[in-house]
Protein backbone atom coordinates (compact mmCIF):
# COMPACT_ATOMS: atom_id res chain seq x y z
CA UNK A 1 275.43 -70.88 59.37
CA UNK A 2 278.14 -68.67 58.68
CA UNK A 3 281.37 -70.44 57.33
CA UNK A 4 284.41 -69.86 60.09
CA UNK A 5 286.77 -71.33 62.81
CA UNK A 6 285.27 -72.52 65.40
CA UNK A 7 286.28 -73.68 68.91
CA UNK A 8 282.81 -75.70 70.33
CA UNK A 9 279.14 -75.82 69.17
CA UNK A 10 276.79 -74.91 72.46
CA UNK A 11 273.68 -76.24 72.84
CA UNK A 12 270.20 -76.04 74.24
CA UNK A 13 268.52 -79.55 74.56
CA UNK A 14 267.05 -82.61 76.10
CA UNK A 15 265.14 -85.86 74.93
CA UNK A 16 261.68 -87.50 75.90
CA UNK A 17 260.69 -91.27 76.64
CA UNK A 18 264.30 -91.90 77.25
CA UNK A 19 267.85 -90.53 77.27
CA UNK A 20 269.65 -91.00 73.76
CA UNK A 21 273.05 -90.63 71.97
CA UNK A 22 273.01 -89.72 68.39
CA UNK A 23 275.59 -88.60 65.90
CA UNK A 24 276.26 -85.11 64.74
CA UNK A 25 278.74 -84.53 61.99
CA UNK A 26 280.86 -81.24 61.24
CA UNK A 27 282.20 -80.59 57.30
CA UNK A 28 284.93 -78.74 56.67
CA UNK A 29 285.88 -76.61 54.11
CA UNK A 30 289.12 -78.86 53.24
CA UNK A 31 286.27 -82.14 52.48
CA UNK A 32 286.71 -83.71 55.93
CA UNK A 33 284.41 -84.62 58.28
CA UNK A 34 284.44 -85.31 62.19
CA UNK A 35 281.69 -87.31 63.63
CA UNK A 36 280.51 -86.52 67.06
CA UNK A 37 278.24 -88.43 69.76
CA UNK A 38 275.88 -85.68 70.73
CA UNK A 39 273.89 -87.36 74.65
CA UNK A 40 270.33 -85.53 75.58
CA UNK A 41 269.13 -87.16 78.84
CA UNK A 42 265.38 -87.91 79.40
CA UNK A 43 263.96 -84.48 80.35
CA UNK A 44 262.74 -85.52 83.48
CA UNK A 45 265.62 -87.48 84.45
CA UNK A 46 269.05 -85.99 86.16
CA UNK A 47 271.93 -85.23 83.26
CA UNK A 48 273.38 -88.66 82.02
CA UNK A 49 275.77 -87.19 79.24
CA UNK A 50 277.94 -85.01 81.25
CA UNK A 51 275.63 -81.79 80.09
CA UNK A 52 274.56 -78.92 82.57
CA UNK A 53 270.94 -78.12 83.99
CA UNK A 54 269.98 -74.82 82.13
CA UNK A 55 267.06 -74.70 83.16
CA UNK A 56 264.87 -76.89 86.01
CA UNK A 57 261.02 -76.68 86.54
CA UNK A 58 259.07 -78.11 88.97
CA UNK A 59 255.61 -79.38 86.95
CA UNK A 60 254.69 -80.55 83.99
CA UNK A 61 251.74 -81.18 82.01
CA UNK A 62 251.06 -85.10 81.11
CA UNK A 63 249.67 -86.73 78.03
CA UNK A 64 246.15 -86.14 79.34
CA UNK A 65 247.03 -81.86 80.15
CA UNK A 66 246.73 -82.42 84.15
CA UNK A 67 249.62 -80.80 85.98
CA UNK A 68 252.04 -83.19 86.97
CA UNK A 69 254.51 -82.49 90.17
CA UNK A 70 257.73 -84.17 88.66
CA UNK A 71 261.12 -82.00 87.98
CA UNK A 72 262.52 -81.67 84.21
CA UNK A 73 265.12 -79.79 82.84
CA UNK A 74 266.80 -78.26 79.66
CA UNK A 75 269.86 -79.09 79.54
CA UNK A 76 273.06 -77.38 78.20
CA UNK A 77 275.67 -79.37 76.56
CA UNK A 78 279.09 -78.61 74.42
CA UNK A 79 280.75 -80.29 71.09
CA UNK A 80 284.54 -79.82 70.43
CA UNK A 81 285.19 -78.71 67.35
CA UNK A 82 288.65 -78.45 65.11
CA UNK A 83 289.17 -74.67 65.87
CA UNK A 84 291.84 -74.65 63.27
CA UNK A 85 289.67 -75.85 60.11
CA UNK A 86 287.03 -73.40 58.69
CA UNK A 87 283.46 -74.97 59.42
CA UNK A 88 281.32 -74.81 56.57
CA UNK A 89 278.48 -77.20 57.64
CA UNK A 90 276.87 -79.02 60.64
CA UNK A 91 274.48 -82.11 59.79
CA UNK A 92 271.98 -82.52 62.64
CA UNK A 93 270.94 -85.71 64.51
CA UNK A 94 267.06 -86.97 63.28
CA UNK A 95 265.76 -88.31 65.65
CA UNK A 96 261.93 -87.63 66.94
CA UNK A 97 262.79 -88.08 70.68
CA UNK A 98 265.70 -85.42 70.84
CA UNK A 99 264.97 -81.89 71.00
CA UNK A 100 267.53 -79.12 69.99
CA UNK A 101 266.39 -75.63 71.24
CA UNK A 102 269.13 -73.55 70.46
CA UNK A 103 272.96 -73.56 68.55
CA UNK A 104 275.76 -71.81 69.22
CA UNK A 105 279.18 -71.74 67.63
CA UNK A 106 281.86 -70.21 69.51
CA UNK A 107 284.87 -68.35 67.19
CA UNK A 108 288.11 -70.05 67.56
CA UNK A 109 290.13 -67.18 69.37
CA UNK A 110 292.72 -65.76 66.54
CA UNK A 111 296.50 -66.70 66.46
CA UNK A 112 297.13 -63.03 66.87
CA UNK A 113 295.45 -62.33 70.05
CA UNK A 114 297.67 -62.63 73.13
């Protein structure tokens, strides 16, 4: 990722078997660190983590590949982040059960802009 100021990291997500909490951490370029809960709810659950439905479908396909009629969702969720430190790393929850589909770092807006 490109080192900057940043104002929020936007995401793309959800979990499976469950909804979970995990931590993501943010490095600065000054050697500090802020540590993060980042909640995914259960996919086919409704949002438990305060996160938005991105996107809702009405089927899935099970364990065995028949179509099941149950709603899921991806799910779009935000992390603060210390717009006034330059960003120079983000360390990733591992965990098997959440899925990250896409990352987005906002710029901080610049002191000069009115």
């Amino acid at each position: 990722m490109p080192e900057g100021r940043y104002s929020e990291l936007l995401l793309l997500g959800a979990s499976e078997q469950g909804s979970y909490q995990a931590t993501v951490r943010f490095v600065y370029q000054d050697e500090t660190s802020d540590e993060l809960t980042l909640g995914l709810s259960d996919w086919c659950q409704l949002p438990r983590f305060g996160e938005a439905i991105a996107y809702e479908f009405i089927q899935r396909r099970g364990a065995t590949g028949a179509m099941e009629r149950i709603t899921c969702r991806i799910y779009f969720q935000t992390l603060p982040l210390r717009p006034e430190a330059v960003l120079t790393r983000i360390v990733l929850p591992d965990r098997d059960t959440m899925h990250l589909f896409a990352l987005t770092l906002r710029q901080a807006e610049s002191e000069e802009t009115p």
